[in-house]
C-alpha atoms as a PDB file:
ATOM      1  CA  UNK A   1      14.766  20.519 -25.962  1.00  0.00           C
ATOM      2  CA  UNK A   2      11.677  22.873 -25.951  1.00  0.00           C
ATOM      3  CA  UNK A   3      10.519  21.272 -22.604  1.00  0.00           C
ATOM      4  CA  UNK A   4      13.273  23.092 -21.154  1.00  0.00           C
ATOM      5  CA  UNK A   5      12.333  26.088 -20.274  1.00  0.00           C
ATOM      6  CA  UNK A   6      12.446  26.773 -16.151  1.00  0.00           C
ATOM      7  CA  UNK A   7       9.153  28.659 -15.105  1.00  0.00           C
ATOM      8  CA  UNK A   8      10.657  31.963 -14.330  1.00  0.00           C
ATOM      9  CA  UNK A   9      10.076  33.734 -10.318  1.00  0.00           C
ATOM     10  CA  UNK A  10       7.320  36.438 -10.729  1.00  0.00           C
ATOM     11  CA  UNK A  11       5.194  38.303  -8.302  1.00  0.00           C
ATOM     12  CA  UNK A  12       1.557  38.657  -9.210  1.00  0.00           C
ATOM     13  CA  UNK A  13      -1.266  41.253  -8.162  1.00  0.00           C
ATOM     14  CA  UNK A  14      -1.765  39.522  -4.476  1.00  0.00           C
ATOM     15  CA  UNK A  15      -0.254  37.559  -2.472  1.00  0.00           C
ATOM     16  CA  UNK A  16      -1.048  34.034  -2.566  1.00  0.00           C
ATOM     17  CA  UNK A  17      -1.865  34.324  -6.839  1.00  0.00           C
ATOM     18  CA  UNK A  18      -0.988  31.443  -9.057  1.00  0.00           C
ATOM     19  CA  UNK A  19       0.344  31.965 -12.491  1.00  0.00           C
ATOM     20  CA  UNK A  20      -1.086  29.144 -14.312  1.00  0.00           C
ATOM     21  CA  UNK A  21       1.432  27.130 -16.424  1.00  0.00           C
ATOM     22  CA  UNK A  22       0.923  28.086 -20.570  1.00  0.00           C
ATOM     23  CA  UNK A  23       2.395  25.911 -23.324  1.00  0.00           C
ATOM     24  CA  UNK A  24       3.727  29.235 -25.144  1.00  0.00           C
ATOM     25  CA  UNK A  25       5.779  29.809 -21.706  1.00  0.00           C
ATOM     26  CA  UNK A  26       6.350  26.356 -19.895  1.00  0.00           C
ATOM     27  CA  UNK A  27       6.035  23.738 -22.383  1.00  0.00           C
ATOM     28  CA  UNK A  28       3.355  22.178 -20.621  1.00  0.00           C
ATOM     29  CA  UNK A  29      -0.316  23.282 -19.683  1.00  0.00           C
ATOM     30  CA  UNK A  30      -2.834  21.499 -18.368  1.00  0.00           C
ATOM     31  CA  UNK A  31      -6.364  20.301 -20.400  1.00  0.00           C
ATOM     32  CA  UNK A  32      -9.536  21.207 -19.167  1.00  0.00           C
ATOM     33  CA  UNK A  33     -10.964  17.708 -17.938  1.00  0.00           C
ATOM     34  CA  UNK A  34     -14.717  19.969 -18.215  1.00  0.00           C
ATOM     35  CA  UNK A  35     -14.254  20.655 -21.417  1.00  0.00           C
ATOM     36  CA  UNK A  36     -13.003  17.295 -22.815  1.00  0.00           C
ATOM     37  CA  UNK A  37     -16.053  15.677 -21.014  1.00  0.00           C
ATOM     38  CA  UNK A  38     -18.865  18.282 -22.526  1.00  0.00           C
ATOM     39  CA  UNK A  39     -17.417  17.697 -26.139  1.00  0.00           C
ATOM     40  CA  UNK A  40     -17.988  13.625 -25.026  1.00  0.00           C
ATOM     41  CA  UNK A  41     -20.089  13.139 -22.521  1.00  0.00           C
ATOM     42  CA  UNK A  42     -20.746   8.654 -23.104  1.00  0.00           C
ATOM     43  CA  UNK A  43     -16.968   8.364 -23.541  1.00  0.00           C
ATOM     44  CA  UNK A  44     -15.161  11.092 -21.115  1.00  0.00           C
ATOM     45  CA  UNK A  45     -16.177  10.400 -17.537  1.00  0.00           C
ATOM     46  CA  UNK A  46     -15.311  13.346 -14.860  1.00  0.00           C
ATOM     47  CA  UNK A  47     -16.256  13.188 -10.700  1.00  0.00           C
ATOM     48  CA  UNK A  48     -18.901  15.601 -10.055  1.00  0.00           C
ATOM     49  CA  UNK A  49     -17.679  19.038  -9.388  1.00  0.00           C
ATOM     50  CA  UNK A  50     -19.127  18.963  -6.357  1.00  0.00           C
ATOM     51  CA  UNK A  51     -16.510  16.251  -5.320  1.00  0.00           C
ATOM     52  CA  UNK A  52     -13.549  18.424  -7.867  1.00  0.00           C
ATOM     53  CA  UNK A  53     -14.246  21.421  -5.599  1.00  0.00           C
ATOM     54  CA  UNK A  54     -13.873  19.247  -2.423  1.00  0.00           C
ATOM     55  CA  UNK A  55     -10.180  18.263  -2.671  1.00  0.00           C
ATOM     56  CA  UNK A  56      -8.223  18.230   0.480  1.00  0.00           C
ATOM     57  CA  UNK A  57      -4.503  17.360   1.168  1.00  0.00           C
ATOM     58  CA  UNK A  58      -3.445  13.712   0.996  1.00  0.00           C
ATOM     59  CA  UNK A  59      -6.037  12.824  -1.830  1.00  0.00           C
ATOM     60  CA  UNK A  60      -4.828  12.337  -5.063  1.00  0.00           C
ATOM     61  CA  UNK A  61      -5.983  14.116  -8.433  1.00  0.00           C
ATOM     62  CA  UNK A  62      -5.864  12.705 -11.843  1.00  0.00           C
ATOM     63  CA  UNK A  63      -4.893  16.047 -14.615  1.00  0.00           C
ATOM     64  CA  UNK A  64      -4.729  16.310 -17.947  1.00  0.00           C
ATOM     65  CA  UNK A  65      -0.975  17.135 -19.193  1.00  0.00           C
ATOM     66  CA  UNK A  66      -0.209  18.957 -22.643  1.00  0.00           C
ATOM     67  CA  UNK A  67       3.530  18.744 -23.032  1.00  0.00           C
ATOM     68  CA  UNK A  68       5.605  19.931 -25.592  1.00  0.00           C
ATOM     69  CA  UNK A  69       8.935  18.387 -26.293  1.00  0.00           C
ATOM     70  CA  UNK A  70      11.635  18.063 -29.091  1.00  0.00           C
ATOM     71  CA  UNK A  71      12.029  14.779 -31.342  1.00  0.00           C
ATOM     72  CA  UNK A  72      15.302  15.443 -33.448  1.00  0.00           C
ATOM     73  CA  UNK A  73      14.479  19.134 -33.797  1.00  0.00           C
ATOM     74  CA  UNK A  74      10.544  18.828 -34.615  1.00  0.00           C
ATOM     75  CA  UNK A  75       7.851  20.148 -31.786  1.00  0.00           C
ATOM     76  CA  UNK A  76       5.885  17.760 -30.699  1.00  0.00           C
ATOM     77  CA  UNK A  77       2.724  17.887 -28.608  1.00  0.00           C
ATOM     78  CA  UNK A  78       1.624  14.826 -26.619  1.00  0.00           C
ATOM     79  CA  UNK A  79      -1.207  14.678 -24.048  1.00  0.00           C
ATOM     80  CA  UNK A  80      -0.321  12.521 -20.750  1.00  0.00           C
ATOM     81  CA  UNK A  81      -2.641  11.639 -17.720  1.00  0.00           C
ATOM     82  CA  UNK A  82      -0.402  12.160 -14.473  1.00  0.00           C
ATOM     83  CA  UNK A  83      -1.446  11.699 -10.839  1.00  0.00           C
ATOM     84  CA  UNK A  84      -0.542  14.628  -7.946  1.00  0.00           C
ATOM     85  CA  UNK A  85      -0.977  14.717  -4.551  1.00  0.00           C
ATOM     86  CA  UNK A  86      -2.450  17.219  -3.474  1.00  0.00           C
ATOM     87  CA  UNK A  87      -0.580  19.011  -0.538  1.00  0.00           C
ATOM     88  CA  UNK A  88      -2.448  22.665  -0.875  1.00  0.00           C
ATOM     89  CA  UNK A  89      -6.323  24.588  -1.189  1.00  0.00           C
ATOM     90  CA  UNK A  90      -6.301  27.954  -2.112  1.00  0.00           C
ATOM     91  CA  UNK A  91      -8.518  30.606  -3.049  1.00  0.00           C
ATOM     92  CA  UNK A  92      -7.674  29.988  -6.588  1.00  0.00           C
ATOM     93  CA  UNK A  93      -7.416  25.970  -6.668  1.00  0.00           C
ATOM     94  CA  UNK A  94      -5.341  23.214  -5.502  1.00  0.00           C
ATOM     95  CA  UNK A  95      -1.542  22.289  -5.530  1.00  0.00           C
ATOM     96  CA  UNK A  96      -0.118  19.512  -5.631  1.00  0.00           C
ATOM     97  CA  UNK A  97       2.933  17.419  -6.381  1.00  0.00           C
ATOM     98  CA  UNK A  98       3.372  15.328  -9.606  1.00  0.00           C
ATOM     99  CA  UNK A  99       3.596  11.700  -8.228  1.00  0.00           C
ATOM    100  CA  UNK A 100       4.272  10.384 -11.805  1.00  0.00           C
ATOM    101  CA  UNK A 101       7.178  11.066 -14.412  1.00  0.00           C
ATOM    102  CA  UNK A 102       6.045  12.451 -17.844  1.00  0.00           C
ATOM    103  CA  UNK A 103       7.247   9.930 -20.561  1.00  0.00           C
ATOM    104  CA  UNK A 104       7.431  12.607 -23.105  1.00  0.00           C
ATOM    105  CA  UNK A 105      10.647  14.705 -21.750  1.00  0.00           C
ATOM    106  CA  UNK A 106      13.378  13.238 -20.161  1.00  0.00           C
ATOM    107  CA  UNK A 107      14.667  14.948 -16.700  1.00  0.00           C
ATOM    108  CA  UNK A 108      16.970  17.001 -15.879  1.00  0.00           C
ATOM    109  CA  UNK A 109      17.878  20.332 -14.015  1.00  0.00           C
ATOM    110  CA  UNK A 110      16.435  22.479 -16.668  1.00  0.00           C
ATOM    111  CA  UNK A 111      13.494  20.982 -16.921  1.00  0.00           C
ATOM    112  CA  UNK A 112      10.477  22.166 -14.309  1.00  0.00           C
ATOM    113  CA  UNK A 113       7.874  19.589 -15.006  1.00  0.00           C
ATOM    114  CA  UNK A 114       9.246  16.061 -13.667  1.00  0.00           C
ATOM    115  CA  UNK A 115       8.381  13.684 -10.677  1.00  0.00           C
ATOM    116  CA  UNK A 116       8.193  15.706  -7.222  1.00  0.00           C
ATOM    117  CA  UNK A 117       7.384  19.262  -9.064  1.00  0.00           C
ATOM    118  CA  UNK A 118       4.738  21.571  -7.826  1.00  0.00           C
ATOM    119  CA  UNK A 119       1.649  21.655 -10.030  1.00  0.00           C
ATOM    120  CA  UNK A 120      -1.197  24.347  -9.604  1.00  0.00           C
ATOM    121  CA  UNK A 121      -4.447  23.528 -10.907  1.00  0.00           C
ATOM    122  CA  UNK A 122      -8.302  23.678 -10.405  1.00  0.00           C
ATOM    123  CA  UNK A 123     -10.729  21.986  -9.801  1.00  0.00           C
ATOM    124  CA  UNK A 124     -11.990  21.896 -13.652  1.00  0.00           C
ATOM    125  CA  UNK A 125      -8.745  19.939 -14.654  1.00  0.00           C
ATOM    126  CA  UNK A 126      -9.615  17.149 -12.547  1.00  0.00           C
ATOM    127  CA  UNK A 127     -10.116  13.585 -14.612  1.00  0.00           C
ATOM    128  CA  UNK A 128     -10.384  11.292 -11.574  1.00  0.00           C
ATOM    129  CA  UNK A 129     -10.043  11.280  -7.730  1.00  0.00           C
ATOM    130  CA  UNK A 130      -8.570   9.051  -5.257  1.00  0.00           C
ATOM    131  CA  UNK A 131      -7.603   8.523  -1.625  1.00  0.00           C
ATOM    132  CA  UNK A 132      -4.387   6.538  -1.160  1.00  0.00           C
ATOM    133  CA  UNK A 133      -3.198   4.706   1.724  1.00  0.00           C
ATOM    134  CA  UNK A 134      -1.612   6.967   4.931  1.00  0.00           C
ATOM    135  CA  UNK A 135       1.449   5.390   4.569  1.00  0.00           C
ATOM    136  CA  UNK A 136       1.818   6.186   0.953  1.00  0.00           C
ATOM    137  CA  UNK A 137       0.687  10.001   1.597  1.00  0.00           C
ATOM    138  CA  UNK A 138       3.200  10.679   4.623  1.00  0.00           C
ATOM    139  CA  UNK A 139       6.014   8.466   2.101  1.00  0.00           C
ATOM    140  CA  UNK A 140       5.273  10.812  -0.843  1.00  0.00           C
ATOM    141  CA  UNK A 141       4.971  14.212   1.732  1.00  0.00           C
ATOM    142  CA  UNK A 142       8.490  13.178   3.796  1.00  0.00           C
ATOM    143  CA  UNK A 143      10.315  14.450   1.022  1.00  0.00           C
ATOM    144  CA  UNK A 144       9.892  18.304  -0.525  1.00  0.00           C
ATOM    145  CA  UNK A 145       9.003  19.193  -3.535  1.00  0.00           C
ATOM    146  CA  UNK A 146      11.630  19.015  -5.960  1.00  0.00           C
ATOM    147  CA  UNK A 147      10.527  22.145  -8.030  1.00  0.00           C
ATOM    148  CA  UNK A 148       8.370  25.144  -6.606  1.00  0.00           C
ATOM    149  CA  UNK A 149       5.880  26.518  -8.618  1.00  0.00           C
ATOM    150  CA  UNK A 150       5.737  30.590  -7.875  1.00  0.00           C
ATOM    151  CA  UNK A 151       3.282  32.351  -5.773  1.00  0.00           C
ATOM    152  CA  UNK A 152       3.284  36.015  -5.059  1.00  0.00           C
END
């Protein structure tokens, strides 16, 4: 399964730095939600990036996911919309943990992107924004992240 691939442990030039995820690496990336909404603007809505920039922990963020995955030996590239919560700001976005399970890879152990992973992303990913209830945010924080995405 192409999906497979663990995101390996590296440092990076300071501490803190995100790697970003690449489909030539990963098997998954995420789609600029920007970009998809300036090639169609009547039919792409995207919150302002005033309220993209303002994320805080406990709100939830709608992403773009490109995820490559195997069908009897052929590559296959599918595009799914995922929620995380986001449990981090840093200087060079947001973190947060994948709240949904992608339908295009199955899970398992050497797979990094399933439900309860780490996800890094910015605020020009961002498709949608919500605030859930407090008992769903301290239900979904209670437990830890089921994959870590590297940091420096």
């Amino acid at each position: 399964m192409l999906a497979s691939k663990q995101h390996p442990g590296t440092r990076w030039p300071y501490p803190g730095a995100v790697k970003w995820p690449s489909l030539a690496r990963d098997f998954w990336e995420l789609d600029s939600g920007e970009r998809r909404h300036a090639e169609s603007p009547d039919t792409f809505w995207v919150p302002d990036r005033g309220e993209r920039e303002k994320l805080q922990p406990g709100q939830v963020a709608k992403l773009l996911f490109v995820i490559e995955s195997d069908d009897d030996g052929v590559a296959v590239t599918n595009t799914e919309r995922m929620w995380v919560l986001v449990t981090e700001v840093n200087h060079d976005g947001y973190i947060g943990i994948l709240v949904s399970q992608p339908v295009s890879i199955e899970p398992s152990d050497d797979v990094y992107l399933i439900m309860g992973a780490e996800v890094p992303f910015r605020a020009e990913h961002v498709i949608d924004i919500a605030t859930p209830p407090a008992d769903y945010v301290a239900r979904q924080r209670s437990h830890p992240p089921v994959r870590h995405w590297p940091r420096a």
